[in-house]
C-alpha atoms as a PDB file:
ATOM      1  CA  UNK A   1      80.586  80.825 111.647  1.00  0.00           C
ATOM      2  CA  UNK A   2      83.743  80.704 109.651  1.00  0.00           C
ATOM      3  CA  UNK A   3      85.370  83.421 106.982  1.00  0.00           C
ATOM      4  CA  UNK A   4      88.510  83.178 105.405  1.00  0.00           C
ATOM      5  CA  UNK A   5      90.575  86.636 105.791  1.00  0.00           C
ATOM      6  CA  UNK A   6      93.473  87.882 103.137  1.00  0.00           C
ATOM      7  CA  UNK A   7      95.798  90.343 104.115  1.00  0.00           C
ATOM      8  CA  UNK A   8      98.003  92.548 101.811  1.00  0.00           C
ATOM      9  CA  UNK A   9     101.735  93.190 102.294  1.00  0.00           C
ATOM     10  CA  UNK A  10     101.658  96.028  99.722  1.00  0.00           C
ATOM     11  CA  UNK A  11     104.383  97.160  97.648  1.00  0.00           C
ATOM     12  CA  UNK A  12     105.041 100.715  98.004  1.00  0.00           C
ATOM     13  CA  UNK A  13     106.990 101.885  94.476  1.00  0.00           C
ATOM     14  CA  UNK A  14     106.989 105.193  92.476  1.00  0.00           C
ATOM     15  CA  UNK A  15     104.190 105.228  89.771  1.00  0.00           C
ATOM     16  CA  UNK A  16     103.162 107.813  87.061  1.00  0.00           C
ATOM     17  CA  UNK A  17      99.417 107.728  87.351  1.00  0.00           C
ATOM     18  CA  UNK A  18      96.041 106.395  89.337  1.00  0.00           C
ATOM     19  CA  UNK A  19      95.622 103.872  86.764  1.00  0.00           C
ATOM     20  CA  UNK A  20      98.642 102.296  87.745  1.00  0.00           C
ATOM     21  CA  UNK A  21      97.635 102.490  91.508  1.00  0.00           C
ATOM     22  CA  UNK A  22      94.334 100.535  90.427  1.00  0.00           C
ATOM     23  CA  UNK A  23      95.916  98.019  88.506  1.00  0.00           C
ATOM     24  CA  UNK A  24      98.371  96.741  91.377  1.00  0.00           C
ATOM     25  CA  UNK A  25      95.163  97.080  93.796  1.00  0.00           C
ATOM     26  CA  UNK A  26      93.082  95.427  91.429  1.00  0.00           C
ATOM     27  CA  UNK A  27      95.598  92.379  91.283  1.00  0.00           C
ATOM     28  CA  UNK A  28      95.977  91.607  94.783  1.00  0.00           C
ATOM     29  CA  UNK A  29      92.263  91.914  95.295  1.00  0.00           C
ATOM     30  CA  UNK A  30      92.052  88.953  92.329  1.00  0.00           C
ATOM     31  CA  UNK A  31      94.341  87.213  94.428  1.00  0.00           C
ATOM     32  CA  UNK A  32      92.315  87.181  97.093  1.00  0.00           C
ATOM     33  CA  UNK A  33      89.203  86.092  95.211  1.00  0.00           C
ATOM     34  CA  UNK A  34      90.828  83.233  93.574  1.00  0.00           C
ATOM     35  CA  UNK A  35      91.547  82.070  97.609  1.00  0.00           C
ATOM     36  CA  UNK A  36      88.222  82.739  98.136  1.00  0.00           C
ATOM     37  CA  UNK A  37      88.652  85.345 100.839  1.00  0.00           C
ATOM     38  CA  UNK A  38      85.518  87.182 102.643  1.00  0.00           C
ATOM     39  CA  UNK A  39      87.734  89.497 103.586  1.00  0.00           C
ATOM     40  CA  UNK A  40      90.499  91.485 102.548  1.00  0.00           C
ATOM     41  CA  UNK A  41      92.661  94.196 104.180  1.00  0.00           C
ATOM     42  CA  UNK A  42      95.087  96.663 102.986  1.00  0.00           C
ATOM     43  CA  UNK A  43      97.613  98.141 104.933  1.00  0.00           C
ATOM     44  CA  UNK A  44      97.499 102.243 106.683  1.00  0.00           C
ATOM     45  CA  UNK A  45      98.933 104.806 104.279  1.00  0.00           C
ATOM     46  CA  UNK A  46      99.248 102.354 101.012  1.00  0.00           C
ATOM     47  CA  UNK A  47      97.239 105.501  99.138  1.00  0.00           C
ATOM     48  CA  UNK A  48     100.367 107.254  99.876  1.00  0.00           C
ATOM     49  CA  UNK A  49     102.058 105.579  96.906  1.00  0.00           C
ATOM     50  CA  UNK A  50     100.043 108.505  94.568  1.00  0.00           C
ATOM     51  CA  UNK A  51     101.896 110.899  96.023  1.00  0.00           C
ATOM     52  CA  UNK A  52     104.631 110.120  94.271  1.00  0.00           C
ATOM     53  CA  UNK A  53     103.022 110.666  90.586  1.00  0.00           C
ATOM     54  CA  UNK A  54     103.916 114.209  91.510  1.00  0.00           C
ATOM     55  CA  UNK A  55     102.473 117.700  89.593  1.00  0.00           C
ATOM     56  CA  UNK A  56     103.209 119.057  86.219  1.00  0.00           C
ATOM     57  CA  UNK A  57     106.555 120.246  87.647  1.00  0.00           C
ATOM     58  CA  UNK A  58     108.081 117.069  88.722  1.00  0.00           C
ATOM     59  CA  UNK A  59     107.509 117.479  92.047  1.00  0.00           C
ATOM     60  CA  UNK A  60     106.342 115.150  94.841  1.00  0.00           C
ATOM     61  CA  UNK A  61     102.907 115.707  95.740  1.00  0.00           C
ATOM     62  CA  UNK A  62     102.320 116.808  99.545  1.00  0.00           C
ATOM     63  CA  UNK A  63      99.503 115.101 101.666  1.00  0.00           C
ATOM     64  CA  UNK A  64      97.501 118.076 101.443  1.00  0.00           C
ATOM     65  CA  UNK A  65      97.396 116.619  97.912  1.00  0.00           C
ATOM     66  CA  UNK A  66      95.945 113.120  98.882  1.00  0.00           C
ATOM     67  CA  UNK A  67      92.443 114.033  99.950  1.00  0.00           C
ATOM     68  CA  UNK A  68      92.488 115.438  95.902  1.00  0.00           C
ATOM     69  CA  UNK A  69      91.389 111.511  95.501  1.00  0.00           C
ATOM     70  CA  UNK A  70      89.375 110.495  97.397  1.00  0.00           C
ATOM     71  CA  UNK A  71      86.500 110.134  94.863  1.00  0.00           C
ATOM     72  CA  UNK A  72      88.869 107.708  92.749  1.00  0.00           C
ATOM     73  CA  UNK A  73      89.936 105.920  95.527  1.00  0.00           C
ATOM     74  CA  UNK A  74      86.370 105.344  96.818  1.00  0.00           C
ATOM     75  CA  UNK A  75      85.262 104.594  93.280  1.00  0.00           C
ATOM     76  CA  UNK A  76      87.619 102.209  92.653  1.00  0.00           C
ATOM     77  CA  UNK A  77      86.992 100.237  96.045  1.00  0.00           C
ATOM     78  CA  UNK A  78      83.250 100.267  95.985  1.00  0.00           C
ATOM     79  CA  UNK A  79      83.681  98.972  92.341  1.00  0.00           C
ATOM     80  CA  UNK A  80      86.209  95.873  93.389  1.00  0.00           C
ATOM     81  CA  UNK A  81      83.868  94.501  96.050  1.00  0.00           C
ATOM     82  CA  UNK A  82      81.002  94.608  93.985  1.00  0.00           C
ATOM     83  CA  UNK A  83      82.733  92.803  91.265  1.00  0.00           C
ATOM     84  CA  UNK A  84      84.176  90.105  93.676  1.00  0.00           C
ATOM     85  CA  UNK A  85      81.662  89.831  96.509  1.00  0.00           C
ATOM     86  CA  UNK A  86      84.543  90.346  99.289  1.00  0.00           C
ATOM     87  CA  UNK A  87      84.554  93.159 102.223  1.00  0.00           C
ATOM     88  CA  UNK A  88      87.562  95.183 101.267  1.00  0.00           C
ATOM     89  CA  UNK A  89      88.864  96.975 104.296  1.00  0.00           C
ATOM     90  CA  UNK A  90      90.702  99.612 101.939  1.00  0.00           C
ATOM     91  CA  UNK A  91      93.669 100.009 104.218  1.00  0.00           C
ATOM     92  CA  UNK A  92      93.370 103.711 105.464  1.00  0.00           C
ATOM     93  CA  UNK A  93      93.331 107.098 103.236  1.00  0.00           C
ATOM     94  CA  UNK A  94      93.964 110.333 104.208  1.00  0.00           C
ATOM     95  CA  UNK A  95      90.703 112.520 103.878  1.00  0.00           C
ATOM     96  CA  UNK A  96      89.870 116.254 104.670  1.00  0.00           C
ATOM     97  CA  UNK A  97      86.913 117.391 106.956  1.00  0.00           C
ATOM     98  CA  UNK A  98      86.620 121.448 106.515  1.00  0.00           C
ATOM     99  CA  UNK A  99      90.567 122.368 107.485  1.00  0.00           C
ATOM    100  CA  UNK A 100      90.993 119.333 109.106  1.00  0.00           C
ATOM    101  CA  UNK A 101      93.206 115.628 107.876  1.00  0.00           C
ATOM    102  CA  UNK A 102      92.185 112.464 108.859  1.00  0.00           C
ATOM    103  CA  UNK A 103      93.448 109.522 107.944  1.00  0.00           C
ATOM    104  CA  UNK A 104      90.313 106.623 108.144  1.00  0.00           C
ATOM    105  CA  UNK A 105      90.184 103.475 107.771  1.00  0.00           C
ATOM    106  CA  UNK A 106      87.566 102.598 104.876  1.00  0.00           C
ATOM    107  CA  UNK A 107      85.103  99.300 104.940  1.00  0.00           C
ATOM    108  CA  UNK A 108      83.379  98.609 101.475  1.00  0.00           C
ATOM    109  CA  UNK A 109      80.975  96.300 101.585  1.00  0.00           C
ATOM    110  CA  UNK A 110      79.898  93.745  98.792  1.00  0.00           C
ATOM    111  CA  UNK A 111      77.201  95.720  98.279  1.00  0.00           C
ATOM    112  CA  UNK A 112      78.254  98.542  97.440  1.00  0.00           C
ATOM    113  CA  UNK A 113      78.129 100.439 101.052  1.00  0.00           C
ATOM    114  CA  UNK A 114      81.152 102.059 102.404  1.00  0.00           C
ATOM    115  CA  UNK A 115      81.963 102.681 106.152  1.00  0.00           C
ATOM    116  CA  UNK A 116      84.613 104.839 108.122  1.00  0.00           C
ATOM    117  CA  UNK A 117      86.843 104.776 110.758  1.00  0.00           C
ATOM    118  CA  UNK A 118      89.167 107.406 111.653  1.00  0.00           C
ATOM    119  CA  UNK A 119      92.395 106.460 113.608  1.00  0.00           C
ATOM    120  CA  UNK A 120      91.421 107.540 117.402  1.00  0.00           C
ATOM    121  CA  UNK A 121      95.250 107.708 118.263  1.00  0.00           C
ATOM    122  CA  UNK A 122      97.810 110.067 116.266  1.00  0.00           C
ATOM    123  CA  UNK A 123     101.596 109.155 116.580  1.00  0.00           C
ATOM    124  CA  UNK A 124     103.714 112.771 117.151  1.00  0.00           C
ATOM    125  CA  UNK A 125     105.252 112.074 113.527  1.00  0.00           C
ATOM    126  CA  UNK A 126     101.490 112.390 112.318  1.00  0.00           C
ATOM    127  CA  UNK A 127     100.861 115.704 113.971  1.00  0.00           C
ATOM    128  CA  UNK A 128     104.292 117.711 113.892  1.00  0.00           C
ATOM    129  CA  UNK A 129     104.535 116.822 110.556  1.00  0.00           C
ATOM    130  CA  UNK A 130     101.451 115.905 108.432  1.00  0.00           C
ATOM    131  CA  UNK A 131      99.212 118.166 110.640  1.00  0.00           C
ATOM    132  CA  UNK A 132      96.716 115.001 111.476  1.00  0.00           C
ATOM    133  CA  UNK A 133      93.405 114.730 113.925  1.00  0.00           C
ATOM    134  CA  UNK A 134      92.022 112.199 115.440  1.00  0.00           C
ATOM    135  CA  UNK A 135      88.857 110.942 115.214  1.00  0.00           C
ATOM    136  CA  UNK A 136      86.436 111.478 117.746  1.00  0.00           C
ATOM    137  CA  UNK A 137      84.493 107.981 118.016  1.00  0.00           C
ATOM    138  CA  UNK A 138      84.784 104.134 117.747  1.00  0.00           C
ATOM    139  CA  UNK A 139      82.294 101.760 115.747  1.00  0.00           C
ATOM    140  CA  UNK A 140      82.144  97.819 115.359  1.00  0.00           C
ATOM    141  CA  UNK A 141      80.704  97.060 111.770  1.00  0.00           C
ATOM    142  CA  UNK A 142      78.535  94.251 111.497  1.00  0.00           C
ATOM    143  CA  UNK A 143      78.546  91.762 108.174  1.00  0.00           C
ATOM    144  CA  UNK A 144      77.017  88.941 107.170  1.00  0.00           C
ATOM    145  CA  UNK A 145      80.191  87.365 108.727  1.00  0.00           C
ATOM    146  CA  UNK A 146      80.260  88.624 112.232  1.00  0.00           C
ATOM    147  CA  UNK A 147      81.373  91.735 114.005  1.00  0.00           C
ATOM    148  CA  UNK A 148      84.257  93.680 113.111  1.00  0.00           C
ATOM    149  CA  UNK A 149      86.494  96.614 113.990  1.00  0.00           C
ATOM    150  CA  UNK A 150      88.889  98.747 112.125  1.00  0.00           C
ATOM    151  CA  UNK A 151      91.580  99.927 114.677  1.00  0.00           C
ATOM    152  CA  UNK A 152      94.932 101.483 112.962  1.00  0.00           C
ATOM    153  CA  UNK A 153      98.359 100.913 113.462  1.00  0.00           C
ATOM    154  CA  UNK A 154      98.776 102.962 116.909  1.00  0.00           C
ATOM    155  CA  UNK A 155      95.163 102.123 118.204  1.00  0.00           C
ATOM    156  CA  UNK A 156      96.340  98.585 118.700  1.00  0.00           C
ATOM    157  CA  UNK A 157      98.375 100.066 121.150  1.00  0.00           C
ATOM    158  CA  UNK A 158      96.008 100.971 123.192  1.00  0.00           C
ATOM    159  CA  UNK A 159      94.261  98.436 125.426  1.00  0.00           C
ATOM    160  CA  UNK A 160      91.486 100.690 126.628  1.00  0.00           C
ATOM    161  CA  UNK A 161      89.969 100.879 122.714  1.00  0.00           C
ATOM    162  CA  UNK A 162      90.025  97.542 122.239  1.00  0.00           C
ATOM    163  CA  UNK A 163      88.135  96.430 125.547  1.00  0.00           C
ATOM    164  CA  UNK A 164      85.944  98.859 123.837  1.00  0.00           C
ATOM    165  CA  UNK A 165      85.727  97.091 120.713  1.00  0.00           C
ATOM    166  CA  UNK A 166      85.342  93.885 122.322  1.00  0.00           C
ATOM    167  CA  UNK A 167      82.144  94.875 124.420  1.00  0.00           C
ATOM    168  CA  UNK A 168      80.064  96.245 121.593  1.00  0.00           C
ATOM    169  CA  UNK A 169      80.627  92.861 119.857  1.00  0.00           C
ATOM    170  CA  UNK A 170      83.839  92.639 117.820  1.00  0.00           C
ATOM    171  CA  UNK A 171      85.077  89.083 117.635  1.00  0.00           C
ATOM    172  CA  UNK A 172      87.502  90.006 114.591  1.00  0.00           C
ATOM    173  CA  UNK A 173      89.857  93.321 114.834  1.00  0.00           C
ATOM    174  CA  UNK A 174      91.422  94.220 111.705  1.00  0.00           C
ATOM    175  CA  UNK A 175      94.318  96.268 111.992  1.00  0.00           C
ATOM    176  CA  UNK A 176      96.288  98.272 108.856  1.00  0.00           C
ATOM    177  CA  UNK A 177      99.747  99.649 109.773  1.00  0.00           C
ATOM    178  CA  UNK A 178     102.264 101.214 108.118  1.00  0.00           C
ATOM    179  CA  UNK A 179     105.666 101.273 110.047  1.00  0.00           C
ATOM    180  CA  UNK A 180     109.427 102.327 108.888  1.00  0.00           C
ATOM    181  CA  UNK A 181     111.773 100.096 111.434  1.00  0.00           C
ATOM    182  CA  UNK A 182     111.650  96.897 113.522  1.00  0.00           C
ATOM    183  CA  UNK A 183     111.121  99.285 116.608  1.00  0.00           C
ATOM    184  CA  UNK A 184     107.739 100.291 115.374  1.00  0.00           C
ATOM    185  CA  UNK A 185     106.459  96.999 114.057  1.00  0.00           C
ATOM    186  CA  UNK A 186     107.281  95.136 116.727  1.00  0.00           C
ATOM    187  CA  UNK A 187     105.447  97.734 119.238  1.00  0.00           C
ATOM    188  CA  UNK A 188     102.497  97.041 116.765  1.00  0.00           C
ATOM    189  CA  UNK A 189     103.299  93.295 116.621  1.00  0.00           C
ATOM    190  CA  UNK A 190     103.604  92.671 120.077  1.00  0.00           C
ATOM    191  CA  UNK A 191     100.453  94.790 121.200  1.00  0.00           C
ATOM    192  CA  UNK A 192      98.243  92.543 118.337  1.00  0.00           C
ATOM    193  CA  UNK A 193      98.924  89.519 120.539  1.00  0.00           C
ATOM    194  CA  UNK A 194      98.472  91.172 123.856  1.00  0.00           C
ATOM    195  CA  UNK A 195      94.766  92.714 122.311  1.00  0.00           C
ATOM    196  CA  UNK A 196      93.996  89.160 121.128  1.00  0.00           C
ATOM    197  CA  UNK A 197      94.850  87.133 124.625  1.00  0.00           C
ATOM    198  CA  UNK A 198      93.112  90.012 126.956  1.00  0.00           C
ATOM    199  CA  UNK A 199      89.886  90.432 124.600  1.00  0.00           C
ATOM    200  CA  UNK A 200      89.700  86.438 123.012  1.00  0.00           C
ATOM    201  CA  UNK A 201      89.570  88.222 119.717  1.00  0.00           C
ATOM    202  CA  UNK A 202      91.164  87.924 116.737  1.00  0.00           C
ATOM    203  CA  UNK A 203      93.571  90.114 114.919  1.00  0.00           C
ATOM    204  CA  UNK A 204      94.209  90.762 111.362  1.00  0.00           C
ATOM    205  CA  UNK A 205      97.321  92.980 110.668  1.00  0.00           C
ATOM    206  CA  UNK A 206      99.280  94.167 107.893  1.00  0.00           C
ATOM    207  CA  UNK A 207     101.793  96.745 106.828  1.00  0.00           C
ATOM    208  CA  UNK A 208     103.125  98.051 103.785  1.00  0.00           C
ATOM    209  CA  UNK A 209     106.433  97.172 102.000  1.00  0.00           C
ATOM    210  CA  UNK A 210     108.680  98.828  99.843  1.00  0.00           C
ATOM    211  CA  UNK A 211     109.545 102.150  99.301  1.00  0.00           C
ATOM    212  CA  UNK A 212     108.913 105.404  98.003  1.00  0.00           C
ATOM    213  CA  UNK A 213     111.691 107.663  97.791  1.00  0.00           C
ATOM    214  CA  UNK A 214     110.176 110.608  96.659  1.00  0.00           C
ATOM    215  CA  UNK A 215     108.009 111.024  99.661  1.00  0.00           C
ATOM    216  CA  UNK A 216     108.561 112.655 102.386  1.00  0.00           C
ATOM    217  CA  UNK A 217     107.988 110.170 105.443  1.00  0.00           C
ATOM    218  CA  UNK A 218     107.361 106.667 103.608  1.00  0.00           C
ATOM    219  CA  UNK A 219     111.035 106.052 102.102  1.00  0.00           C
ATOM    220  CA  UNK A 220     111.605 103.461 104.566  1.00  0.00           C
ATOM    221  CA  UNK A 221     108.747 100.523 105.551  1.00  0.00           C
ATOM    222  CA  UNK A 222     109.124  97.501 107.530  1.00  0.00           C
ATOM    223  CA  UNK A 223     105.740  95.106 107.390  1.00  0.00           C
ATOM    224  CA  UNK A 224     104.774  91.982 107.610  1.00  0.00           C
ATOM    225  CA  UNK A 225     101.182  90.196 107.558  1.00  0.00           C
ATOM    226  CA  UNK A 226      99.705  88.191 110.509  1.00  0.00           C
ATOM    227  CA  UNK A 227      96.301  86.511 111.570  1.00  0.00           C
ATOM    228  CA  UNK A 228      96.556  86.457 115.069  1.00  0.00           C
ATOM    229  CA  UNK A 229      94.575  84.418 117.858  1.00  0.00           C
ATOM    230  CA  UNK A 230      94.457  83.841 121.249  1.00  0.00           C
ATOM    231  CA  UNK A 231      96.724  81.399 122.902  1.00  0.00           C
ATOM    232  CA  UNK A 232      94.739  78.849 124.069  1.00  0.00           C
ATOM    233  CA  UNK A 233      94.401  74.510 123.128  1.00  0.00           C
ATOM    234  CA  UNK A 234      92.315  75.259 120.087  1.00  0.00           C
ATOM    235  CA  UNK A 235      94.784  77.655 118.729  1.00  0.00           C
ATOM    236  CA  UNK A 236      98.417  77.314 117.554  1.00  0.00           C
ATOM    237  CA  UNK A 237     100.487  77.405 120.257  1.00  0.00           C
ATOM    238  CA  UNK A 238     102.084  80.651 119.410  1.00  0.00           C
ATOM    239  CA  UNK A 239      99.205  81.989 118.267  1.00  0.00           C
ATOM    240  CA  UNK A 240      99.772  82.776 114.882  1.00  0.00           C
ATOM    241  CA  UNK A 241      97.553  81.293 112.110  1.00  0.00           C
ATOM    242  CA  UNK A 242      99.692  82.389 109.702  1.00  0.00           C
ATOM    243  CA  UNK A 243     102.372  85.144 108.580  1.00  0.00           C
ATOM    244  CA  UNK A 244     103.896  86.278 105.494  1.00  0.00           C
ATOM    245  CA  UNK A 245     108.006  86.804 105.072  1.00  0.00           C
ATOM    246  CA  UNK A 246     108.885  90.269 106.533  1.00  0.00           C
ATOM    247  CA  UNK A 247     109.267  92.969 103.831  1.00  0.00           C
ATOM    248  CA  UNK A 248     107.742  90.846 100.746  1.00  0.00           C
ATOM    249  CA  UNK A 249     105.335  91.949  98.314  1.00  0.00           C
ATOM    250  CA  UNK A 250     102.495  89.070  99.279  1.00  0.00           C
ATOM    251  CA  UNK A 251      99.263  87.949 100.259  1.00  0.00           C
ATOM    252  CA  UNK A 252      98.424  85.596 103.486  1.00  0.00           C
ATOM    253  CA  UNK A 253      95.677  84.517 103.563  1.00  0.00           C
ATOM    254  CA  UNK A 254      93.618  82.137 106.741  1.00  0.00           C
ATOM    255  CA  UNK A 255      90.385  80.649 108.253  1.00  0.00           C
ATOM    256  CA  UNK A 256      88.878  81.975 111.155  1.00  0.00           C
ATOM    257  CA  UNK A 257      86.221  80.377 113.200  1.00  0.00           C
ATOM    258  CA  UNK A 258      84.609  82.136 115.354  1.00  0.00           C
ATOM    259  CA  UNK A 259      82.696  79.304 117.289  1.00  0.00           C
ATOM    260  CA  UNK A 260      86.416  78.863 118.705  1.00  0.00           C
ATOM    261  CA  UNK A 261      86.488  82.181 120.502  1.00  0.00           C
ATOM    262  CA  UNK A 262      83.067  81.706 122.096  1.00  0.00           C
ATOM    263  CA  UNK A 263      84.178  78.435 123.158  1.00  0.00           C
ATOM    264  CA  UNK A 264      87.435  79.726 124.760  1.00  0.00           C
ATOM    265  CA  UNK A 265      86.098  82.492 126.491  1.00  0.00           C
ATOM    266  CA  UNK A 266      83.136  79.950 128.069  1.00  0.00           C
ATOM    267  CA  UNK A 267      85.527  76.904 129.344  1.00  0.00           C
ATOM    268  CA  UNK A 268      89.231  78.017 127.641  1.00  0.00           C
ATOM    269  CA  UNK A 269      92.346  77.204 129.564  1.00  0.00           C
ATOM    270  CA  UNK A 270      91.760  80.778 130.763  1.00  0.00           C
ATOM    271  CA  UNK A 271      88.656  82.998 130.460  1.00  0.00           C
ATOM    272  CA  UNK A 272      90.419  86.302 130.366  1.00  0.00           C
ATOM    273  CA  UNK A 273      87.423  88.202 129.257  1.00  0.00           C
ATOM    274  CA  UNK A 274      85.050  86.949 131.985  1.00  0.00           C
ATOM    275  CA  UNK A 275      87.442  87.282 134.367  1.00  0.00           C
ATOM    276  CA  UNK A 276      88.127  90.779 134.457  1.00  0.00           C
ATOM    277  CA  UNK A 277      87.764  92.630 138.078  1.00  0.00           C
ATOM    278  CA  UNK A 278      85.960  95.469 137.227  1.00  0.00           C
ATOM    279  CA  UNK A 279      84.969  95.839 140.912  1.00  0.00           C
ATOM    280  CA  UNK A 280      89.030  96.589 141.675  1.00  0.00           C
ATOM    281  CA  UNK A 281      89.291  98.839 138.304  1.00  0.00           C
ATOM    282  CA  UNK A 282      86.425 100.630 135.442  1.00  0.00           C
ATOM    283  CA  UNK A 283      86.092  98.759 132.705  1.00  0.00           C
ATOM    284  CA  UNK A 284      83.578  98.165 129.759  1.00  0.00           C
ATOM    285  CA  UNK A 285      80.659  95.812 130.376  1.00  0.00           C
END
């Protein structure tokens, strides 16, 4: 089983309405049909760009304002991968619950289906000052291309999740970020490889660009896109299928096969997943 993956380095820049939103959406998503992508993912937080159209008195919106579209955003989405045929993993977008923010990861499907996953761990810049919560539950999403999970930006970070992820199927963890210095990408960065080598999975990270200097929190960005696998003979060395240029408005895009990762963990260099001791330390089957 192969599928070709397209990731997003999206350029964060004031704008004056949703229609400009969907346009620059709409054009990487035709860049990643004319590669023929199966997949595409967006980066956490990109929806944060409509905060800067602002109200009728000039002012930033807040992101008490962003659930306000949600039914645009979702329309907009569901309507791209049914035009193109591609699973769209729409970055993340903050949504409300009763009195509660969450900001979830969104999955729409080719046809027409959309699926959610809140982020499971909140940074302290998320609670103190956007008043987030964090989901209570992780899900692997199955497509007509494998299994997949949607883990955000600080879940990577996490190695407990992702052996979760792993053993309810996941071969292919897609992970949005948004980070603002080299400090918090590279935590991000790092963990993506560590993930991939422990779980012989692959990762598919991306961050947003830019800047948006009206909004509180997202004036400063530092991204870059990477397919990441493990690092073992059938893999580049470094294992990195491919990257894009730090801080570049782009699309990478890559090929995964996923008969590689069965074959590593069954006779690889090193069978990491298999070898686990979970008689020395609890663990998921």
């Amino acid at each position: 089983m192969k599928l070709r993956v397209s990731a997003v380095q999206y350029h964060l820049h004031t704008i004056q309405s949703f229609e400009e939103f969907a346009k620059q959406v709409e054009h990487y998503i035709k860049t990643a049909e004319e590669f023929g992508a199966d997949f595409v993912l967006f980066p956490e937080f990109f929806t944060t760009q409509l905060m800067s159209i602002g109200n009728q008195q000039g002012q930033p919106l807040t992101i008490q304002d962003l659930p306000d579209f949600t039914e645009q955003y979702r329309s907009l989405f569901i309507n791209l991968a049914k035009q193109t045929k591609m699973h769209i993993i729409g970055g993340t977008h903050v949504i409300r619950k009763g009195e509660r923010l969450y900001n979830v990861a969104h999955l729409f499907y080719p046809d027409g289906r959309v699926a959610e996953q809140p982020k499971l761990h909140i940074t302290p810049t998320e609670v103190k000052e956007w008043n987030m919560s964090p989901g209570e539950s992780l899900q692997v999403f199955e497509t007509d291309k494998g299994t997949i999970a949607m883990l955000t930006c600080y879940d990577i970070e996490f190695p407990e999740i992702v052996r979760m992820a792993k053993a309810k199927g996941a071969d292919v963890i897609f992970c949005p970020s948004c980070t603002d210095d080299r400090h918090g990408f590279y935590r991000v960065r790092y963990t993506s490889h560590a993930r991939a080598i422990e779980n012989q999975v692959y990762v598919v990270t991306t961050g947003t660009v830019g800047s948006l200097p009206t909004v509180d929190f997202m004036r400063a960005n530092f991204g870059q896109a990477a397919v990441i696998t493990p690092n073992d003979i059938p893999f580049p060395p470094r294992g990195i299928l491919v990257e894009g240029e730090i801080n570049h408005d782009m699309i990478v895009t890559a090929d995964l096969d996923l008969e590689l990762l069965y074959q590593v963990r069954e006779s690889g260099s090193v069978t990491t997943w298999r070898d686990r001791r979970t008689d020395l330390y609890p663990d998921w089957k």
